[in-house]
Protein backbone atom coordinates (compact mmCIF):
# COMPACT_ATOMS: atom_id res chain seq x y z
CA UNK A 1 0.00 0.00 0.00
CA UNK A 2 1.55 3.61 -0.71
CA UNK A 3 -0.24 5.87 0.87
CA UNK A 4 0.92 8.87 -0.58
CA UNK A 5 -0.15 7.04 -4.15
CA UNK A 6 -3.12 6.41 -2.63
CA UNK A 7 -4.16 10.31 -2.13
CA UNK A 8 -6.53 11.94 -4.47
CA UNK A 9 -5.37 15.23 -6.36
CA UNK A 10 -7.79 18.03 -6.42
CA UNK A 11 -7.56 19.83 -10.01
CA UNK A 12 -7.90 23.24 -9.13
CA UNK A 13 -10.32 25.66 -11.08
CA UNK A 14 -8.44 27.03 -13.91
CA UNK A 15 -6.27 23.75 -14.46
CA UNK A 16 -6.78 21.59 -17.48
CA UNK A 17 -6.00 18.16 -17.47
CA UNK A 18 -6.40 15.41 -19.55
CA UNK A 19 -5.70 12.09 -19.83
CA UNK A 20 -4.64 9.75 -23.00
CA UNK A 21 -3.74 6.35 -22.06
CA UNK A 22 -0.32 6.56 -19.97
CA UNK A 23 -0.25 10.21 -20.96
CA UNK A 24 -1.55 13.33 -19.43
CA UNK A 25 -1.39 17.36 -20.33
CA UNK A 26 -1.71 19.60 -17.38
CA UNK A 27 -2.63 23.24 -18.68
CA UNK A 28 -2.76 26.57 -16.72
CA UNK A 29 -1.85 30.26 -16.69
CA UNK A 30 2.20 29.53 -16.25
CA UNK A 31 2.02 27.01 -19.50
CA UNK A 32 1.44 23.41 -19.92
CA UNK A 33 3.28 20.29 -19.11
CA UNK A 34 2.91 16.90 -20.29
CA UNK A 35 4.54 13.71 -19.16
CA UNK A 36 3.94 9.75 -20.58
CA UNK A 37 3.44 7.66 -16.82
CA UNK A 38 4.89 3.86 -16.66
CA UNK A 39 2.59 0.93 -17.65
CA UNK A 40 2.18 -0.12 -14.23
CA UNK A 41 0.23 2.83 -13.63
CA UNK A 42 -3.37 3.62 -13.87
CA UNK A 43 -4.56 7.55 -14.10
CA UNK A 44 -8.36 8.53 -14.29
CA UNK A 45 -10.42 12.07 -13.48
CA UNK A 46 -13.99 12.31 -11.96
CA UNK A 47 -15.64 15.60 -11.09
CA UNK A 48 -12.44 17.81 -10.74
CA UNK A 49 -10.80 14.50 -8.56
CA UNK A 50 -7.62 12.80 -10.30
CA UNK A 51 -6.71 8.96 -9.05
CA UNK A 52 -3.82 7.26 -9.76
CA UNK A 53 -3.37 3.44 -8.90
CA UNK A 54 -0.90 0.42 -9.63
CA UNK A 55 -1.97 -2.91 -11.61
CA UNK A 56 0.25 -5.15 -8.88
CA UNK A 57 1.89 -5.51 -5.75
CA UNK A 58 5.26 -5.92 -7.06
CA UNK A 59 8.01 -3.25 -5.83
CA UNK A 60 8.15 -1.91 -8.69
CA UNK A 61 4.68 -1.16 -8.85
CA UNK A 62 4.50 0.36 -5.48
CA UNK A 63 7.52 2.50 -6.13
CA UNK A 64 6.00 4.20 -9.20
CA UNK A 65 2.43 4.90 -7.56
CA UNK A 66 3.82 6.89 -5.13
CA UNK A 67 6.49 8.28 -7.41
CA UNK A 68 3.61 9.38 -10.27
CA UNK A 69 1.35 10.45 -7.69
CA UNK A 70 4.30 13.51 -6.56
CA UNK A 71 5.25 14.18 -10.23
CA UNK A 72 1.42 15.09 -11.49
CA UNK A 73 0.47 16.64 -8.34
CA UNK A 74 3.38 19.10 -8.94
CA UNK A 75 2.62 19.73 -12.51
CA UNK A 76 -0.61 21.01 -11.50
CA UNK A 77 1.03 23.14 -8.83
CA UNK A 78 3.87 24.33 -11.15
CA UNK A 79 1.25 25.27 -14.32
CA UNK A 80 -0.92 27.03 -11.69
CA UNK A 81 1.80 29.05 -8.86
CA UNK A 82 5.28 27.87 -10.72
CA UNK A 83 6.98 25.05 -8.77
CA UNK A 84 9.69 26.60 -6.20
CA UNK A 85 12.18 25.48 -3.45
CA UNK A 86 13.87 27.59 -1.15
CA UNK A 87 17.16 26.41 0.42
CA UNK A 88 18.90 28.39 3.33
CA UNK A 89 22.58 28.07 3.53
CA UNK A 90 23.70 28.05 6.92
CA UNK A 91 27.93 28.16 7.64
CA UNK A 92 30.66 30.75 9.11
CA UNK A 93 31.61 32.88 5.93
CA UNK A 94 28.98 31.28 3.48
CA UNK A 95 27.53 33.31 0.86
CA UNK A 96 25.33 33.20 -2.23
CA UNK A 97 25.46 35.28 -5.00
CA UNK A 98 23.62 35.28 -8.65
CA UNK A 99 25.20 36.08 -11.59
CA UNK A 100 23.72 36.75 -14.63
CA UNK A 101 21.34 33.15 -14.44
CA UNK A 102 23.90 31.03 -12.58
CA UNK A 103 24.66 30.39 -9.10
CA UNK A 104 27.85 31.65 -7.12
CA UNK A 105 28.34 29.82 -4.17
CA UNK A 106 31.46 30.33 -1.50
CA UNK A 107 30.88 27.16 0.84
CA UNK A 108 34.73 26.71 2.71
CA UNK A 109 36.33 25.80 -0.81
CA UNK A 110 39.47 27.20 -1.82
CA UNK A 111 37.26 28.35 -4.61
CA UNK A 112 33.84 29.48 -5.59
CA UNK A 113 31.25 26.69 -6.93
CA UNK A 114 29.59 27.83 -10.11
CA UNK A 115 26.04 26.29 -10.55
CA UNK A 116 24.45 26.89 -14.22
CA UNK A 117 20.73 27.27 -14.22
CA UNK A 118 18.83 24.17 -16.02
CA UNK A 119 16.64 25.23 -18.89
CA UNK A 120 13.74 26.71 -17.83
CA UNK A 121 14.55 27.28 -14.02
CA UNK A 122 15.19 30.50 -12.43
CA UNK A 123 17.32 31.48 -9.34
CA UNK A 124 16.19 34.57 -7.17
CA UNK A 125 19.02 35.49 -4.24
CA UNK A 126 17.14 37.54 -1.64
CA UNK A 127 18.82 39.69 1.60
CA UNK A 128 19.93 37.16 4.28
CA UNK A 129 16.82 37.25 6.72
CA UNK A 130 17.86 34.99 9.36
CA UNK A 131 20.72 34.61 11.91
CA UNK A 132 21.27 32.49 14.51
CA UNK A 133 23.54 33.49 17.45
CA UNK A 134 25.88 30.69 19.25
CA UNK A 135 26.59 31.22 23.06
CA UNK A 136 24.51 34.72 23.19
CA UNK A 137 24.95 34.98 26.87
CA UNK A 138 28.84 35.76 26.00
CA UNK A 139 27.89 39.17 24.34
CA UNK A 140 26.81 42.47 25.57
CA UNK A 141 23.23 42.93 24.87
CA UNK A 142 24.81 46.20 22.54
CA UNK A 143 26.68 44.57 20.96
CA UNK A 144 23.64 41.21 20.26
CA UNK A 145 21.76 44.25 19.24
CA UNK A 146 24.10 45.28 16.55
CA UNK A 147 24.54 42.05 15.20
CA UNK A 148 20.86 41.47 14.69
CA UNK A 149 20.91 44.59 12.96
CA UNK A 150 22.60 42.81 9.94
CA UNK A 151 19.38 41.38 8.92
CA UNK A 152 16.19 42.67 7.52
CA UNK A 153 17.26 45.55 5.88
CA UNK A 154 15.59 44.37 2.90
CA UNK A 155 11.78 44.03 2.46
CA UNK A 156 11.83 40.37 3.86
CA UNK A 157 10.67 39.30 7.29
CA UNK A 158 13.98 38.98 9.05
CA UNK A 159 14.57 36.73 12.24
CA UNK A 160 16.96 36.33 14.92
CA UNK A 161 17.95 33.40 17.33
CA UNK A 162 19.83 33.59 20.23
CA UNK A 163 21.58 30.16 21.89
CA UNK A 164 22.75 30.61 24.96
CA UNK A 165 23.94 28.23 27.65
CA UNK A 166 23.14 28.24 31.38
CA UNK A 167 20.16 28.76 33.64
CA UNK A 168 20.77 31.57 35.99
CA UNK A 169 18.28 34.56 36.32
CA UNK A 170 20.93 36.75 35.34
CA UNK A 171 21.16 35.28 31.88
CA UNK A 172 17.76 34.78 31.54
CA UNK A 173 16.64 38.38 32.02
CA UNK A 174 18.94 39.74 29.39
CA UNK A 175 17.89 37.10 26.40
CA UNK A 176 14.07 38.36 27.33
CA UNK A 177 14.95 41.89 27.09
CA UNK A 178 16.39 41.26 23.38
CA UNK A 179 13.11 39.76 22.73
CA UNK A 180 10.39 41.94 24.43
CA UNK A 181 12.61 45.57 22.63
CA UNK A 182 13.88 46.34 19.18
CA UNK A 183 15.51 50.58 21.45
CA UNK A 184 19.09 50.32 21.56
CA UNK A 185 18.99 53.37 23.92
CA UNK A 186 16.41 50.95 26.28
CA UNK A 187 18.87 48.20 25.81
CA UNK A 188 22.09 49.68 26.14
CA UNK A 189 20.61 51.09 29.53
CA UNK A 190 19.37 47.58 30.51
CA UNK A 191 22.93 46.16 29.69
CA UNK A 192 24.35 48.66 31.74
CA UNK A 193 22.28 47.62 35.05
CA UNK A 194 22.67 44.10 34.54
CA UNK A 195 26.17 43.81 33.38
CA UNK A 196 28.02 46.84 35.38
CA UNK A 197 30.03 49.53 33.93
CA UNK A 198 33.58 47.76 34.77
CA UNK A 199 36.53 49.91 35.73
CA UNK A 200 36.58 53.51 34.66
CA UNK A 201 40.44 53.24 34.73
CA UNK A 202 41.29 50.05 35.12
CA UNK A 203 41.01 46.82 32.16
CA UNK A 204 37.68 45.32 33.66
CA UNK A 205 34.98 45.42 31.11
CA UNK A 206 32.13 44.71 33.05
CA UNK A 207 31.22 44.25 37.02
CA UNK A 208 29.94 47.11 39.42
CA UNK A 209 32.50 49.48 40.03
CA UNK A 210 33.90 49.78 43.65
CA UNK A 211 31.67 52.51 45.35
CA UNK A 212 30.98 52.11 48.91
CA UNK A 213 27.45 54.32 48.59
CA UNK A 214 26.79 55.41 45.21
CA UNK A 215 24.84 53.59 42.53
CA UNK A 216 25.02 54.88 38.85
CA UNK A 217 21.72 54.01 38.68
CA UNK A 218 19.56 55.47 41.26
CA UNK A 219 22.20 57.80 41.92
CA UNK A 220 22.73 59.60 38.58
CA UNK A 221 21.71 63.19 39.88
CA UNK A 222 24.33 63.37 42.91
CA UNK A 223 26.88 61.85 40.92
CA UNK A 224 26.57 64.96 38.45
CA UNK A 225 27.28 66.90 40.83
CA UNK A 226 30.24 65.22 42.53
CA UNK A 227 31.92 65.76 39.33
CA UNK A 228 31.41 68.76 38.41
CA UNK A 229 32.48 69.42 41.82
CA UNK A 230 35.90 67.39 40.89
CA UNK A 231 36.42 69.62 37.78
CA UNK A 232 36.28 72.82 39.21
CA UNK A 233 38.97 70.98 41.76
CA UNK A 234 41.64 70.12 38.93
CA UNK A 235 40.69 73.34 36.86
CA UNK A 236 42.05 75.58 39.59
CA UNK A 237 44.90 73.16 40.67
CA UNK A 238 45.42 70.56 37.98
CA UNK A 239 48.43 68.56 39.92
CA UNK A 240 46.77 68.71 43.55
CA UNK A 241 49.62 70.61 45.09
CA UNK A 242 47.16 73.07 46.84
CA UNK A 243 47.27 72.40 50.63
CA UNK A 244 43.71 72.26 50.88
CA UNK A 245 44.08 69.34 48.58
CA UNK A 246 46.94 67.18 49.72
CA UNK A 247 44.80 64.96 51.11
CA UNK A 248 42.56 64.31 48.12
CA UNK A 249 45.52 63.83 46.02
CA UNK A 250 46.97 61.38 48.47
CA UNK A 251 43.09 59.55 48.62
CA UNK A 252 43.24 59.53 44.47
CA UNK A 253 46.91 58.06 44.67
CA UNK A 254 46.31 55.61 46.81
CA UNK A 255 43.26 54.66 45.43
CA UNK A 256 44.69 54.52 41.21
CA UNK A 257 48.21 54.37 41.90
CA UNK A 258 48.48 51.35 39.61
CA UNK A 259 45.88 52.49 36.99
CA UNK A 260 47.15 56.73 36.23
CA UNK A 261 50.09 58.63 37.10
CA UNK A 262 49.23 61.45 39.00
């Protein structure tokens, strides 16, 4: 039994098809295709319903019900919509490109692959619309932000997927901000909280930096005007030598001797 041989074809309004023997002619607004079926096979129409069956058991038999079955149900698709098949390629450094009605393809070779178009088939290139993102919880949520930014700047639908590793709140709170907010202002802000702002002097790139009280967060205003404070300081005595401000520049030394020479 084949049971994909065994499924009716609906013949869609506008599609002519008939039947002569082992051969049909499928007719509709993108042309007309014809093909001769094996002897094995059986093909009738009834009230807009096609049919195709098998004289035998045999394997052969069973193969080419299943087999004809596929081939006239996509001539009537491809005389009605055109027959298409779209193939994503997916690699580090992979790219597409058409030229003139061939294919250029750069899959990992030392060279490109050159694929000539068969009579009669077309090749249409779009924008990459999709990128997937290995180990997203290793990135800033900037810098995911950017990335997804490479796709979709064409007309297509564009889609991004982020993999990421672990189960931690932390980790799990930034992936749902990528999804719930297309701001960069919003996320750069959110990346900020979550991540830290890392050493202002120092190599750290991420982390709360070491205030005993302050918060750059809730604290935004005060901070403002501790330094402006701390400018007017170094305007009117850039090196500190001031006695009123030995003791700050002893503080700041101790504090950054190993990060600025003061």
């Amino acid at each position: 039994m084949s049971r994909i041989g065994n499924k009716p074809i609906t013949v869609p309004a506008g599609i002519d098809v008939k039947i002569d023997g082992q051969h049909i002619t499928v007719k509709g607004p993108k042309g007309t295709l014809e093909r001769t079926v094996e002897p094995e096979i059986s093909m009738k129409l009834e009230d807009g319903i096609l049919t195709v069956s098998r004289d035998s058991d045999v394997r052969r038999s069973k193969s080419l019900h299943g087999l004809t079955r596929t081939l006239i149900n996509n001539m009537i698709i491809g005389v009605q919509n055109e027959f298409t098949r779209e193939l994503q390629i997916n690699g580090v450094g992979y790219r597409v490109q058409k030229q003139g009605n061939n294919l250029n393809l750069s899959l990992g070779y030392s060279h490109p692959v050159i694929f000539e178009a068969p009579e009669g088939i077309t090749f249409d290139v779009p924008n990459a619309n999709i990128m997937v993102i290995e180990d997203a919880e290793r990135f800033g949520l900037a810098q995911l932000h950017q990335l997804r930014g490479r796709v979709g700047r064409g007309e297509y639908k564009s889609y991004c997927v982020l993999k990421f590793k672990g189960k931690g709140q932390n980790t799990k709170e930034r992936m749902k901000i990528m999804c719930e907010t297309n701001d960069g202002f919003l996320i750069s802000q959110k990346d900020l909280e979550l991540r830290g702002s890392g050493d202002f002097f120092g190599t750290m790139q991420h982390g709360i930096p070491d205030f005993k009280i302050a918060n750059l967060f809730t604290d935004m205003d005060i901070l403002k005007l501790a330094q402006e404070a701390a400018i007017k300081v170094v305007s009117n005595d850039p090196k500190l030598e001031k006695e009123e401000n030995k003791l700050l520049k002893l503080s700041v030394k101790n504090k950054f001797t190993d990060r600025i020479e003061i």
